[in-house]
Protein backbone atom coordinates (compact mmCIF):
# COMPACT_ATOMS: atom_id res chain seq x y z
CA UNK A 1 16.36 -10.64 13.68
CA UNK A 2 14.92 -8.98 10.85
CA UNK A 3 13.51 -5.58 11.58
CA UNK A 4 10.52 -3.37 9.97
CA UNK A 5 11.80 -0.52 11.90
CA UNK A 6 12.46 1.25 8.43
CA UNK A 7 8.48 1.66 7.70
CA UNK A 8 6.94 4.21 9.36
CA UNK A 9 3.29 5.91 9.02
CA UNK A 10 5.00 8.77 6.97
CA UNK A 11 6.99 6.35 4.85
CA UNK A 12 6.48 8.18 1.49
CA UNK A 13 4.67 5.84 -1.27
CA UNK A 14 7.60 5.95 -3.85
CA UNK A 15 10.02 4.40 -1.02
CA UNK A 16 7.29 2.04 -0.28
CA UNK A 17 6.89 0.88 -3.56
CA UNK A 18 11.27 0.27 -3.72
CA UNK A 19 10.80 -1.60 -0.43
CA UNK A 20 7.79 -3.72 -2.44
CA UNK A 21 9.86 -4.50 -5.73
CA UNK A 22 12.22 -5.74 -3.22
CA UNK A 23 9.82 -8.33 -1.83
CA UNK A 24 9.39 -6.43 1.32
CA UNK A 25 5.58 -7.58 2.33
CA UNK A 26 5.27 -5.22 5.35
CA UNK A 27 5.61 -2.15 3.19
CA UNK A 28 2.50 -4.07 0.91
CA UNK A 29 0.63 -3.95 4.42
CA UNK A 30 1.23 0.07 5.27
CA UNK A 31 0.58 0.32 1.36
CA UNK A 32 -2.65 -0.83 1.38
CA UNK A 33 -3.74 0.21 4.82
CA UNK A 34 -2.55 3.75 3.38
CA UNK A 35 -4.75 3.33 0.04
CA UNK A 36 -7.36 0.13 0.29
CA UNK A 37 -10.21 2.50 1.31
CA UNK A 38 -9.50 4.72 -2.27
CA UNK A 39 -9.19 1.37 -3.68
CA UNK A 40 -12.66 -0.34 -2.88
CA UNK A 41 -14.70 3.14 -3.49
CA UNK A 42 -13.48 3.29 -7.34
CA UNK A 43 -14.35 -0.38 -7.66
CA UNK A 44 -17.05 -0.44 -5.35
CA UNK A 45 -18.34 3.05 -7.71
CA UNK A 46 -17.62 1.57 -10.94
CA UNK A 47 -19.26 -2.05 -10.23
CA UNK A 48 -22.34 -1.05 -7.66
CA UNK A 49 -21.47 -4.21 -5.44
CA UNK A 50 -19.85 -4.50 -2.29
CA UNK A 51 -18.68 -7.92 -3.24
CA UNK A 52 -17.35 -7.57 -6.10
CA UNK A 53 -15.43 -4.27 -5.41
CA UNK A 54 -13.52 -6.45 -2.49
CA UNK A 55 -12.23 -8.86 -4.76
CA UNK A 56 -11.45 -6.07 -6.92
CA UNK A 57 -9.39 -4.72 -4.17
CA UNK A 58 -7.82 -7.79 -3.39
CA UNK A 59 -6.64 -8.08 -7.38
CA UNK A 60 -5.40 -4.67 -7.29
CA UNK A 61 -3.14 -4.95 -4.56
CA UNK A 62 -2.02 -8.70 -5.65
CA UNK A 63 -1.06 -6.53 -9.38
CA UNK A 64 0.75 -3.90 -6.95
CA UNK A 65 2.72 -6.84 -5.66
CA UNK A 66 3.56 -8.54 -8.79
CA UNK A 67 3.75 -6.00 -11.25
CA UNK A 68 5.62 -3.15 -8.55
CA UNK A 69 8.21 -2.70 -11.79
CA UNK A 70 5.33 -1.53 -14.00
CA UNK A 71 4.95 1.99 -12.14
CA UNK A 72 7.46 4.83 -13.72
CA UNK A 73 7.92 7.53 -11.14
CA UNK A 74 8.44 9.51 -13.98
CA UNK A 75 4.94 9.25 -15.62
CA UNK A 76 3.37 10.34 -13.05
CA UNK A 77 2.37 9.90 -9.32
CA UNK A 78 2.24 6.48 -7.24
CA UNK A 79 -1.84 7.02 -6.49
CA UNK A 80 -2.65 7.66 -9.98
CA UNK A 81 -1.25 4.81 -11.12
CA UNK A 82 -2.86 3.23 -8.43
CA UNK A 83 -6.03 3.73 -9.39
CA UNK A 84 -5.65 3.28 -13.49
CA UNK A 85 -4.98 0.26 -12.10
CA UNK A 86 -7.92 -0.19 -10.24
CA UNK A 87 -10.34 0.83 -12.22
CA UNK A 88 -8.97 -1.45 -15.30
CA UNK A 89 -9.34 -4.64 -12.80
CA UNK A 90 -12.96 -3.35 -12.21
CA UNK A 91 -13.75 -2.61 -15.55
CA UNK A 92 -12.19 -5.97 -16.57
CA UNK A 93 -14.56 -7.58 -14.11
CA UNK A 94 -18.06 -5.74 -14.89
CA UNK A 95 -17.00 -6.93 -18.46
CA UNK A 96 -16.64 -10.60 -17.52
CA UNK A 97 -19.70 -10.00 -15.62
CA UNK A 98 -22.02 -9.23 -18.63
CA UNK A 99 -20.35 -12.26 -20.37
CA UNK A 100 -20.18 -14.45 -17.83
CA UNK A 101 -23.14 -13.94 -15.62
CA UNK A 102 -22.76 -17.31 -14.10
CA UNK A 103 -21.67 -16.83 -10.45
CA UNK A 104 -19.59 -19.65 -9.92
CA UNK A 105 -17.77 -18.07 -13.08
CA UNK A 106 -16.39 -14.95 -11.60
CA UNK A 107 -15.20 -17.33 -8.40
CA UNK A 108 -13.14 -18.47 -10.83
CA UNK A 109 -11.00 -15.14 -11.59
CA UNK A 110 -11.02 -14.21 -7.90
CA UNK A 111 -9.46 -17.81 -6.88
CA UNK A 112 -7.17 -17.91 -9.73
CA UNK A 113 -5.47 -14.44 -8.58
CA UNK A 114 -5.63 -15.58 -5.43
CA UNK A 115 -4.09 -18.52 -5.89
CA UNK A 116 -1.11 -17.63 -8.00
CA UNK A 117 1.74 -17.02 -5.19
CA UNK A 118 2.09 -17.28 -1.42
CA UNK A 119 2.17 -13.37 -0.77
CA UNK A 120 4.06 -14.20 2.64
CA UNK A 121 7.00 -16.62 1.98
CA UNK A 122 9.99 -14.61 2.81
CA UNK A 123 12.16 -15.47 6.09
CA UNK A 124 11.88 -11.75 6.76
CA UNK A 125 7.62 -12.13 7.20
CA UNK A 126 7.57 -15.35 8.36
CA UNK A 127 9.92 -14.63 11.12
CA UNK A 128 8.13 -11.83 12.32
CA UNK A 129 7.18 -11.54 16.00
CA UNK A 130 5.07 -9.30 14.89
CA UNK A 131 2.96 -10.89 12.38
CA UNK A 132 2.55 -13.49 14.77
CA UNK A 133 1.92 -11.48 17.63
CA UNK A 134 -0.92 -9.80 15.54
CA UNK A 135 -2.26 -13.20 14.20
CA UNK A 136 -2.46 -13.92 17.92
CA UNK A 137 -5.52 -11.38 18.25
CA UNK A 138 -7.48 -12.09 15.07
CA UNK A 139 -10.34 -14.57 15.79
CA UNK A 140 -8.84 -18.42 15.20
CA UNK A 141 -11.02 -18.90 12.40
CA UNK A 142 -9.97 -15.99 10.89
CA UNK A 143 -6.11 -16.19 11.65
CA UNK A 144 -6.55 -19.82 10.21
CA UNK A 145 -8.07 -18.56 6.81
CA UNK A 146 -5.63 -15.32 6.77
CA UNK A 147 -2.50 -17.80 7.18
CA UNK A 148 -3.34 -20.55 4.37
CA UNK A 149 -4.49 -17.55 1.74
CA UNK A 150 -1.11 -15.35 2.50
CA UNK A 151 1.34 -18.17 3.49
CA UNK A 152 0.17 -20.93 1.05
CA UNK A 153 -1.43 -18.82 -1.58
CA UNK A 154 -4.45 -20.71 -1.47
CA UNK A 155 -7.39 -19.86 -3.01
CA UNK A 156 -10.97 -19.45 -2.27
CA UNK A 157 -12.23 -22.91 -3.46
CA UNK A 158 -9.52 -24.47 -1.89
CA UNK A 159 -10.12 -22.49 1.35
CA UNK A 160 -13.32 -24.50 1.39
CA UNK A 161 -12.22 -27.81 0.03
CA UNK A 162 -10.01 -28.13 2.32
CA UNK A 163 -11.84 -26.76 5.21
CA UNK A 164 -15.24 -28.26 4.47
CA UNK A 165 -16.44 -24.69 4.69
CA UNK A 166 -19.17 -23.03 2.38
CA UNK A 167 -17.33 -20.67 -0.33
CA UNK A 168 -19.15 -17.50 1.17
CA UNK A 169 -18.24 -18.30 4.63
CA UNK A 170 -14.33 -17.97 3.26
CA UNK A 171 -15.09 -15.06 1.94
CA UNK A 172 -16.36 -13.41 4.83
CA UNK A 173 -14.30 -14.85 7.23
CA UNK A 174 -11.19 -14.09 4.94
CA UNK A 175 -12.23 -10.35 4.60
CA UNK A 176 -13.05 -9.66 7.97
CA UNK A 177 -9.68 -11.22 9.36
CA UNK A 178 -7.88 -8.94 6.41
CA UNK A 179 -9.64 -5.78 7.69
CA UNK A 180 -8.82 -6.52 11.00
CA UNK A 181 -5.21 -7.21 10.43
CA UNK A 182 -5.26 -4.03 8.27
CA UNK A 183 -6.03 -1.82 11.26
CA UNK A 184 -3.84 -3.91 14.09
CA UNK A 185 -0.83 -3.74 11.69
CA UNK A 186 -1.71 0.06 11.44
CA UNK A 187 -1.51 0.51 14.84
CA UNK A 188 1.53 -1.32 15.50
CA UNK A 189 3.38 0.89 12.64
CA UNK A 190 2.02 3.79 14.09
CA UNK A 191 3.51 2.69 17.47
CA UNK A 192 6.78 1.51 16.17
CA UNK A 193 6.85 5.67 15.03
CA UNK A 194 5.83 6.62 17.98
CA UNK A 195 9.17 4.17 19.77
């Protein structure tokens, strides 16, 4: 049975990030829990909406994930990178936003980042007693959301297609069931340590 007993709270970033080029989703999940807050408050500072800094979030951490090979250890430190990254995705998005003011626009970038790739299609996460044990105390509507986003990469629109759902109940539901994961999976890492 696979095992995450190699992550632990104190699991430096630079092994994190090896663990993460090697398709290793749990060390995403201590990633961000470690750094989402630092995250959101240079997007949320740079674009002045709550919304908007979320998604912004969400993109960074989906470029962490696919681009893991871009960071150089050499050039500099793991959080600094971090956040060049971050506040490009921002920037990139207040941009779009003064050319595109048209909401239903900017759904379009979220949903196409979001949509891209199942982040969660490895036997080693979808075996998890874990993940499912965790799933098991989200709210069913939220679990529901969390699953088809990570496990079938599906977007917001087709959250709400599917689910004959209005496109900002997704979104809430969606981030509320991500913070919520975010803290049991921090918990259960920082028990795992404690084992």
């Amino acid at each position: 049975m696979p095992s995450d007993s190699h992550l632990h709270p104190d699991t430096p970033d630079g092994e994190l990030m090896q663990y993460i080029r090697q398709g290793d989703q749990s060390a995403l999940m201590v990633f961000y829990a470690r750094h989402s807050s630092a995250v959101y408050g240079l997007a949320l500072r740079v674009l002045h909406d709550a919304g908007l800094a979320e998604e912004v979030t969400q993109d960074t951490f989906l470029k962490v994930w696919n681009q893991a090979d871009r960071w150089d250890s050499a050039k500099g430190k793991l959080t600094s990178w971090l956040l060049t990254v971050t506040r490009h995705t921002a920037i990139d998005r207040y941009r779009k936003l003064q050319r595109r003011p048209a909401v239903s626009d900017l759904w379009e970038e979220a949903e196409s980042t979001l949509g891209q790739m199942a982040l969660v299609d490895t036997p080693q996460w979808t075996d998890s007693q874990l993940l499912a044990r965790l799933f098991a105390q989200l709210p069913p509507e939220q679990a529901h959301l969390v699953q088809l986003a990570f496990y079938q990469g599906m977007s917001h629109s087709e959250l709400a297609e599917s689910l004959h759902l209005p496109l900002g109940t997704v979104k809430t539901r969606l981030r509320l069931g991500l913070q919520k994961l975010k803290v049991l999976w921090q918990e259960a890492v920082d028990e795992m340590g404690e084992g």
